[in-house]
N, C-alpha and C. Protein backbone atom coordinates (compact mmCIF):
# COMPACT_ATOMS: atom_id res chain seq x y z
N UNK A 1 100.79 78.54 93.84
CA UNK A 1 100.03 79.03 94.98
C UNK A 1 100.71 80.26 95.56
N UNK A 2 100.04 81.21 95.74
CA UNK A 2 100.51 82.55 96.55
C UNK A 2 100.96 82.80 97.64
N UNK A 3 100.44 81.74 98.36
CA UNK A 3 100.35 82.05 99.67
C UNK A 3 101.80 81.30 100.49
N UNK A 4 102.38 80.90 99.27
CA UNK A 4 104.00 80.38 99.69
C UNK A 4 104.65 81.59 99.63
N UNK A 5 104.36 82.69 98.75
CA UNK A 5 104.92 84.05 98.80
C UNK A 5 104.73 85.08 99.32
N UNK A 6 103.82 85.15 99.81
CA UNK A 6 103.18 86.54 100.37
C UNK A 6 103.84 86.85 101.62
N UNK A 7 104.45 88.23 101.90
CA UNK A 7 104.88 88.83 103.08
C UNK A 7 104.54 88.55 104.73
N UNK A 8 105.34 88.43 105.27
CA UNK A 8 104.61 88.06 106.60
C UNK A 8 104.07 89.33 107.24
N UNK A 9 103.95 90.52 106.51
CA UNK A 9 103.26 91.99 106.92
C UNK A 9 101.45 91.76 106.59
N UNK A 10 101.59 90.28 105.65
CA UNK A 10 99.80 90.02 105.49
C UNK A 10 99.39 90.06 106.88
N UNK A 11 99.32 89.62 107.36
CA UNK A 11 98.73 89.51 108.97
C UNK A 11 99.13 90.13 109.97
N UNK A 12 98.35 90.30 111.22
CA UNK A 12 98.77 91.21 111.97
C UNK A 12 99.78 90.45 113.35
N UNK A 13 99.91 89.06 113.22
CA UNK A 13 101.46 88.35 113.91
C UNK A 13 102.49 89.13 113.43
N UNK A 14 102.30 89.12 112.07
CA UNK A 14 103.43 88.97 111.02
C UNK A 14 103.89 90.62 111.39
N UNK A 15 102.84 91.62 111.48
CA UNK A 15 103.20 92.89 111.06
C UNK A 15 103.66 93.21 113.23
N UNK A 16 103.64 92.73 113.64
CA UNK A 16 104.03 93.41 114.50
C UNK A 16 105.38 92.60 115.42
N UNK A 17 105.67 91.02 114.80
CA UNK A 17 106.73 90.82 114.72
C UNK A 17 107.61 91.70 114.42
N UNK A 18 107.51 91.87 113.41
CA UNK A 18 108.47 92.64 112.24
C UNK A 18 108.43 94.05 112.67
N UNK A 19 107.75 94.64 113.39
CA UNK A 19 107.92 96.32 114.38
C UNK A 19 108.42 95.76 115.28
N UNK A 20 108.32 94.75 116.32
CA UNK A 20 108.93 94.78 117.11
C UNK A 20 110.36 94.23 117.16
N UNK A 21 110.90 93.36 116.07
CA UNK A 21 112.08 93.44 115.92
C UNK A 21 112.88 94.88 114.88
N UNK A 22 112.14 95.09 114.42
CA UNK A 22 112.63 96.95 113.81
C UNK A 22 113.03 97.55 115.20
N UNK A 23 111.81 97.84 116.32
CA UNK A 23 112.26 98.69 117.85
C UNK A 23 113.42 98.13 118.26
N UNK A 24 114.01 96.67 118.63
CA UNK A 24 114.72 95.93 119.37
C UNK A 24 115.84 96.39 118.87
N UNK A 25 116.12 96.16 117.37
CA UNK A 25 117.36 95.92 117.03
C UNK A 25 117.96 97.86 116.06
N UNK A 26 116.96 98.38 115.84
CA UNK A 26 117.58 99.66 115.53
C UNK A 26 118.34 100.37 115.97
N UNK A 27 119.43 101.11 115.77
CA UNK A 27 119.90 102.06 116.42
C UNK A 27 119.58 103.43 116.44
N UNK A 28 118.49 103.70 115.64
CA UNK A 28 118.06 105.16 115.69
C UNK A 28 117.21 106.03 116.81
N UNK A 29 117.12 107.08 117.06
CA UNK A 29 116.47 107.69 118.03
C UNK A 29 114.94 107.58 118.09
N UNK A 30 114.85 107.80 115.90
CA UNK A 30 113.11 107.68 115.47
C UNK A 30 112.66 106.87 114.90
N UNK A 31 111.98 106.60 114.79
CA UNK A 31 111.48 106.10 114.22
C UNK A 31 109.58 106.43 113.68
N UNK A 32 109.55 106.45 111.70
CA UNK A 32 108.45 106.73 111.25
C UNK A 32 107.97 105.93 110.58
N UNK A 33 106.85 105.52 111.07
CA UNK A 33 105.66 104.63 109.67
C UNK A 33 104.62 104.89 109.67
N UNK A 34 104.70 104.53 108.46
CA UNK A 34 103.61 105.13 107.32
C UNK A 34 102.44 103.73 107.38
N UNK A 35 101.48 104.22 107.69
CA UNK A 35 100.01 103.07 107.48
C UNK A 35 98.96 103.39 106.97
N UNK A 36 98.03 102.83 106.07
CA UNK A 36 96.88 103.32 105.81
C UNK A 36 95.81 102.63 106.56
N UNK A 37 94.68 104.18 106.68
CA UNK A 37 93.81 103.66 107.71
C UNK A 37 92.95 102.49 107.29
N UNK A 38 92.98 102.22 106.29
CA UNK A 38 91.96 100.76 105.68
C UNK A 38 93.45 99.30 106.01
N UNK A 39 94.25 99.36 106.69
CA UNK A 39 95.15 98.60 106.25
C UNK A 39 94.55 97.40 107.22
N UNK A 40 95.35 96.25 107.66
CA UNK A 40 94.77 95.34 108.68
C UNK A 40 94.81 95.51 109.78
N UNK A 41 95.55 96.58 110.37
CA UNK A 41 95.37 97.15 112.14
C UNK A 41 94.57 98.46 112.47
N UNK A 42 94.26 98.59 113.10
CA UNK A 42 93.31 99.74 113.65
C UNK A 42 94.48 100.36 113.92
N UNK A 43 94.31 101.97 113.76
CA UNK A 43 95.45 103.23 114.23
C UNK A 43 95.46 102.96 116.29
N UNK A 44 94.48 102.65 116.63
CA UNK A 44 94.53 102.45 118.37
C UNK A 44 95.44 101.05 118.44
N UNK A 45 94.82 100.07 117.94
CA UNK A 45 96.30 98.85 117.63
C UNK A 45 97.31 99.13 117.73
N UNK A 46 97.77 100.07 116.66
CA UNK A 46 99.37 100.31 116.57
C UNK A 46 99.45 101.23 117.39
N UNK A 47 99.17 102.03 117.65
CA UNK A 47 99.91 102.50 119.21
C UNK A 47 99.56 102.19 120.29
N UNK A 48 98.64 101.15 120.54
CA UNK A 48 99.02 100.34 121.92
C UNK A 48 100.70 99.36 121.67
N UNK A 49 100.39 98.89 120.46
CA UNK A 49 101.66 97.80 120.11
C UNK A 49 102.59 99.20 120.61
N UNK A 50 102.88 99.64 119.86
CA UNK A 50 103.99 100.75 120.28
C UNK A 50 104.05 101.47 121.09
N UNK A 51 103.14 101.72 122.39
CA UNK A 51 103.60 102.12 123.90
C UNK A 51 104.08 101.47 124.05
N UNK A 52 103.64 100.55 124.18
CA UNK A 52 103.71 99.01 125.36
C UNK A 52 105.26 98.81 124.94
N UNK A 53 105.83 98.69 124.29
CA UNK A 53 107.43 98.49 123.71
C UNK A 53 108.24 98.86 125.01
N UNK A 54 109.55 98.34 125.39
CA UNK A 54 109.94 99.10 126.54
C UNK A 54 111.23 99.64 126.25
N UNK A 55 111.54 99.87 124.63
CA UNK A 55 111.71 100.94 124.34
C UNK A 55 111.19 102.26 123.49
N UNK A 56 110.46 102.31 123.26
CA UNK A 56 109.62 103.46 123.04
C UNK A 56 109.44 104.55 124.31
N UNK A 57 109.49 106.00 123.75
CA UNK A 57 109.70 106.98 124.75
C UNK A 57 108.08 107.69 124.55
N UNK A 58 107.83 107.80 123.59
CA UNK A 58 106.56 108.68 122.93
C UNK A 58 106.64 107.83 121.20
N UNK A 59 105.35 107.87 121.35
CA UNK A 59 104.96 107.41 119.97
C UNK A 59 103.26 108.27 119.76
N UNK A 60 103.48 109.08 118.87
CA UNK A 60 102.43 110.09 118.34
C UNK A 60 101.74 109.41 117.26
N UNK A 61 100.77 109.93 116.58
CA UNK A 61 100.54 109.53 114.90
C UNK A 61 99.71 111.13 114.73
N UNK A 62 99.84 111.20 113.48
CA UNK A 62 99.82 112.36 112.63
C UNK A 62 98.53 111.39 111.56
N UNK A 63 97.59 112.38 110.79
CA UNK A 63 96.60 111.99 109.90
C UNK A 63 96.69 113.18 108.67
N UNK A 64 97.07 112.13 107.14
CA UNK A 64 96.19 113.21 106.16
C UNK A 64 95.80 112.21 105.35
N UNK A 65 94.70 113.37 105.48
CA UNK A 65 93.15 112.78 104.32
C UNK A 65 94.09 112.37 102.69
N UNK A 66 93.63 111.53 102.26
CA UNK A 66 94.14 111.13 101.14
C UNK A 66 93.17 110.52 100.04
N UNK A 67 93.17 110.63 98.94
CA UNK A 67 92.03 109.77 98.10
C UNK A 67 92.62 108.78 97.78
N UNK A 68 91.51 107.47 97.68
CA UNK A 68 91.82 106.39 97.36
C UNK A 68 92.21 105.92 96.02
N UNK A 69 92.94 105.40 95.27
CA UNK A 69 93.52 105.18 94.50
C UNK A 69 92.02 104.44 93.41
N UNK A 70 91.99 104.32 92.22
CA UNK A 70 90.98 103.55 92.17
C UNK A 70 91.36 103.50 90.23
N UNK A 71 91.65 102.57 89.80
CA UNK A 71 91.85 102.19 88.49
C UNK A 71 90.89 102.75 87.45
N UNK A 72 89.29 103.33 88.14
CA UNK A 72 88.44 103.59 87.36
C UNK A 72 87.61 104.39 88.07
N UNK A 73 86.47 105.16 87.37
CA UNK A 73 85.93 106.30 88.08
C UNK A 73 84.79 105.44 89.08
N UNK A 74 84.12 104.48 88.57
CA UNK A 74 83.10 103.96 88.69
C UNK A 74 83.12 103.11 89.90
N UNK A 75 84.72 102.31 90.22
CA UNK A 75 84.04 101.83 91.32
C UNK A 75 84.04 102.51 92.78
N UNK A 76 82.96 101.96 93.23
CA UNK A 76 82.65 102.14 95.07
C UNK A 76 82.92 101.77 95.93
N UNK A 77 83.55 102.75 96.93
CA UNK A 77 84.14 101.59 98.57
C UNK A 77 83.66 102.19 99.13
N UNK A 78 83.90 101.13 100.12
CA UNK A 78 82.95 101.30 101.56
C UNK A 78 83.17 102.18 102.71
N UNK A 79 84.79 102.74 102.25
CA UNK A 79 85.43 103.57 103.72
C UNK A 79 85.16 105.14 102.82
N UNK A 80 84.23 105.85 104.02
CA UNK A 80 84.17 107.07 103.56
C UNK A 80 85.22 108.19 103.32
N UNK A 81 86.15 107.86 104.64
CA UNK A 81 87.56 109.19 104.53
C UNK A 81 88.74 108.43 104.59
N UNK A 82 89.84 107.98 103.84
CA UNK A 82 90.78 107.15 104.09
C UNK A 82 91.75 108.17 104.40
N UNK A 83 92.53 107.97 105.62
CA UNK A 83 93.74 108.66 105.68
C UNK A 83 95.07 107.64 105.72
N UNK A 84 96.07 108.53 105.52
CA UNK A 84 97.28 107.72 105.49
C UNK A 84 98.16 108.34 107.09
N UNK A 85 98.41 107.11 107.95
CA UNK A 85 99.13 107.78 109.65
C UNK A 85 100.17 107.59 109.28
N UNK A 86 101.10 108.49 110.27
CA UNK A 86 102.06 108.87 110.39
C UNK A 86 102.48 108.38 111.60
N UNK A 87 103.08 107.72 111.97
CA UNK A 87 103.46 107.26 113.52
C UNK A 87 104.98 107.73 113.85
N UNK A 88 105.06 108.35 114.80
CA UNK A 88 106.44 109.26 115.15
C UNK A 88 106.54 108.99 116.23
N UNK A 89 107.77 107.65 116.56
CA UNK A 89 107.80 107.40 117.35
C UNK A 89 109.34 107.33 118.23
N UNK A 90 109.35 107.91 119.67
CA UNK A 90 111.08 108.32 119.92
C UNK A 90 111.53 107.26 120.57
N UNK A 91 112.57 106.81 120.15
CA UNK A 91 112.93 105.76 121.27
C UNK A 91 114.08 105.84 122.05
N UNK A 92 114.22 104.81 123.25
CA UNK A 92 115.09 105.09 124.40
C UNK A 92 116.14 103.83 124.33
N UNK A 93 117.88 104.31 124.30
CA UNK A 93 118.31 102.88 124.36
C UNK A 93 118.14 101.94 125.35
């Protein structure tokens, strides 16, 4: 069964646990991640999650258009422009 293995980044508990212990316990000034816009959070999601932090100083996101990966010419999805964000975010000790 898979689902004994699968990342706790499947879900969106899981994925913002795991940012918010990245903010808590880092020592860096920046912090950058990388998300795609089809992923399981909305780009407004993640930067509410990441204002709201009370350490976060500014948290931006950046957009480029990207094509979707696709094993074959033929198949069709449903998201017309996929971009990949950039979240640039400064933090305060």
């Amino acid at each position: 069964d898979w689902s004994e293995n699968k990342s706790c980044l499947c879900n969106k508990k899981g994925f913002e646990s795991i940012i918010n212990n990245i903010l808590e316990k880092t020592l860096a000034k920046y912090l950058y991640l990388s998300y795609s816009s089809d992923g399981l959070m909305k780009e407004n999601e993640i930067c509410t999650m990441l204002r709201s932090h009370r350490r976060v100083e500014v948290a931006n996101v950046h957009k480029v258009g990207i094509r979707r990966y696709t094993a074959d010419n033929k198949r069709v999805t449903n998201v017309s422009q996929l971009f990949e964000l950039l979240f640039e975010v400064r933090l305060i000790k």
